[in-house]
Protein backbone atom coordinates (compact mmCIF):
# COMPACT_ATOMS: atom_id res chain seq x y z
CA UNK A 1 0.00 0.00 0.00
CA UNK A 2 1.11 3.21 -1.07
CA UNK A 3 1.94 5.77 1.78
CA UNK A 4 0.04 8.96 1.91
CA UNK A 5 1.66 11.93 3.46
CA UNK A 6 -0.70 14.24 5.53
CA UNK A 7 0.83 17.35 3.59
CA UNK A 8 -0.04 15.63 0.47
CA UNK A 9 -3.76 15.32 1.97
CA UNK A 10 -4.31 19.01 3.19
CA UNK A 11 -2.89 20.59 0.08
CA UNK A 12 -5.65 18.25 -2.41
CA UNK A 13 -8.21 19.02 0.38
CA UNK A 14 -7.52 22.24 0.71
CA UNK A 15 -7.43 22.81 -3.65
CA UNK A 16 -11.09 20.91 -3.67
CA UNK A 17 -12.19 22.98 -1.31
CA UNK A 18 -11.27 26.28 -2.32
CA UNK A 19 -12.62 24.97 -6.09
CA UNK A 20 -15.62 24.39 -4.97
CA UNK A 21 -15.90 27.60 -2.85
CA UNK A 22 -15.39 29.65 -5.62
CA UNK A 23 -17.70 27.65 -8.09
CA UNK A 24 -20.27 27.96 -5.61
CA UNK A 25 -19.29 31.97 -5.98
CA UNK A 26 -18.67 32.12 -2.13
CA UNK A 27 -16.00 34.46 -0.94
CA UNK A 28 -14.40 33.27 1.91
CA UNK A 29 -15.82 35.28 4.05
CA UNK A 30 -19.11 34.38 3.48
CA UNK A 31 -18.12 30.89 3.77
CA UNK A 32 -16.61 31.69 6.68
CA UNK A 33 -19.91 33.03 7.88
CA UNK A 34 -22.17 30.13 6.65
CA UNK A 35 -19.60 27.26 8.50
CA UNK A 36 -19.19 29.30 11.69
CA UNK A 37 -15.59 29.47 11.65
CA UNK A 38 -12.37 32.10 11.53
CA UNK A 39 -11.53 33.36 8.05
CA UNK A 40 -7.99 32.22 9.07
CA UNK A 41 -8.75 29.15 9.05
CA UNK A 42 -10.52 28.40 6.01
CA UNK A 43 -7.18 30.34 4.59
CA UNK A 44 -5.13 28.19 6.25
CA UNK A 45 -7.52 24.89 4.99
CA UNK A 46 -7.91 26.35 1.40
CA UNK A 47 -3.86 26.76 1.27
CA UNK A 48 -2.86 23.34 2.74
CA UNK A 49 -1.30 24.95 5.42
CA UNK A 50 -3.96 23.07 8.23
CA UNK A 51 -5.71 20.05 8.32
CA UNK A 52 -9.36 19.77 8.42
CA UNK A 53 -11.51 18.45 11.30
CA UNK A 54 -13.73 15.52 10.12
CA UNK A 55 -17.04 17.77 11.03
CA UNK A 56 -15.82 20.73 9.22
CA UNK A 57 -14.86 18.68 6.27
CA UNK A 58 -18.44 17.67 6.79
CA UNK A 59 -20.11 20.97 6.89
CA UNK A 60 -18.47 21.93 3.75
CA UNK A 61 -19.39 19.13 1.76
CA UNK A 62 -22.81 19.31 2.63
CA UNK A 63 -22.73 23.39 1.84
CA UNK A 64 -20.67 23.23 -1.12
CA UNK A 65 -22.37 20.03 -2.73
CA UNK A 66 -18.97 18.06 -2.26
CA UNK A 67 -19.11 14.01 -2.50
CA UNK A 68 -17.18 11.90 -0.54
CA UNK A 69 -15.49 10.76 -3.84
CA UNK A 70 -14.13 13.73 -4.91
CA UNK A 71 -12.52 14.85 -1.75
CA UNK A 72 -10.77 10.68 -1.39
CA UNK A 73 -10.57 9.73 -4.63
CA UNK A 74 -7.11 11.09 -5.81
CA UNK A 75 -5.99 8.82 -2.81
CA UNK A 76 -7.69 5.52 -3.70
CA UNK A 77 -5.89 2.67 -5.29
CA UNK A 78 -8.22 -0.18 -4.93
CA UNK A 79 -9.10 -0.99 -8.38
CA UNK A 80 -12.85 -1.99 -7.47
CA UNK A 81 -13.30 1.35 -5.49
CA UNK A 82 -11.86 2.75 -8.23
CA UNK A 83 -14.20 1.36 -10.50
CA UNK A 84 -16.94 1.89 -8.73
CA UNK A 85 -16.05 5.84 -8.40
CA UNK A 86 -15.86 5.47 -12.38
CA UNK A 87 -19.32 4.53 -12.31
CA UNK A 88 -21.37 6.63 -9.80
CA UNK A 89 -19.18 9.89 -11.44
CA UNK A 90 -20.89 8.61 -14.95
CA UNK A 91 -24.42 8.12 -13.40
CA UNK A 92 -23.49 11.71 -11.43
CA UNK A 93 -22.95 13.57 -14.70
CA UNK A 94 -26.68 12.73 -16.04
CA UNK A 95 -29.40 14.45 -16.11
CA UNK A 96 -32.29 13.95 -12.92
CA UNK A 97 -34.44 11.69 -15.63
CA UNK A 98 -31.70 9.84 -17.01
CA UNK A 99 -30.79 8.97 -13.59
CA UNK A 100 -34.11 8.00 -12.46
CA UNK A 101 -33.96 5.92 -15.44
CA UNK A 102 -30.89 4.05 -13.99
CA UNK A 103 -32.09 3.90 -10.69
CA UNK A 104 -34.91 1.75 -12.44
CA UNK A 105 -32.71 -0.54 -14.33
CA UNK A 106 -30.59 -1.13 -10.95
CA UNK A 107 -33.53 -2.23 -9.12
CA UNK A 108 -35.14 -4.22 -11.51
CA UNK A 109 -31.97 -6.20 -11.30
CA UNK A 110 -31.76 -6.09 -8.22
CA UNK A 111 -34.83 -8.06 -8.09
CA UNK A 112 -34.22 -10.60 -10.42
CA UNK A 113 -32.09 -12.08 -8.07
């Protein structure tokens, strides 16, 4: 298994973040506002200078519309998590019917078992 260094982690978290941020046209200090923590900090965060607390890293997610695999997946090597990133990314890029329409599919398989 490959070794991950915590610098490595807080500078990817840290880009995500501040990508995200500014897609969501936030400044940081209205972020700052909405999470209930310093501007400094989400500077720090934002410029891999700091780590992240699990329920900040939470807070933001759920503000900024982050998933789970975009914050790990530069970090995952596991070819079946990999693969199955692949997919829900693919069924993530569709449009609401399209996905509804693969939701379907998936549980008519599902019960063909």
């Amino acid at each position: 298994m490959n070794s991950v260094l915590k610098s490595d982690i807080d500078k990817n978290f840290g880009k995500i973040l501040r990508d995200f941020r500014i897609k969501n046209k936030l400044t940081q200090e209205q972020l700052s506002e909405e999470l209930g923590i310093s501007l400094k900090y989400i500077s720090r965060i934002e410029n891999g200078n700091n780590g992240i607390k699990t329920q900040t890293l939470i807070k933001y997610m759920n503000l900024l519309g982050i998933t789970p695999n975009t914050i790990y997946k530069s970090f995952i090597t596991n070819k079946e998590v990999i693969k199955n990133i692949d997919l829900t990314e693919k069924i993530n890029s569709l449009s609401e019917d399209k996905k509804d329409f693969i939701n379907s599919i998936i549980d008519l398989l599902q019960n063909m078992n």
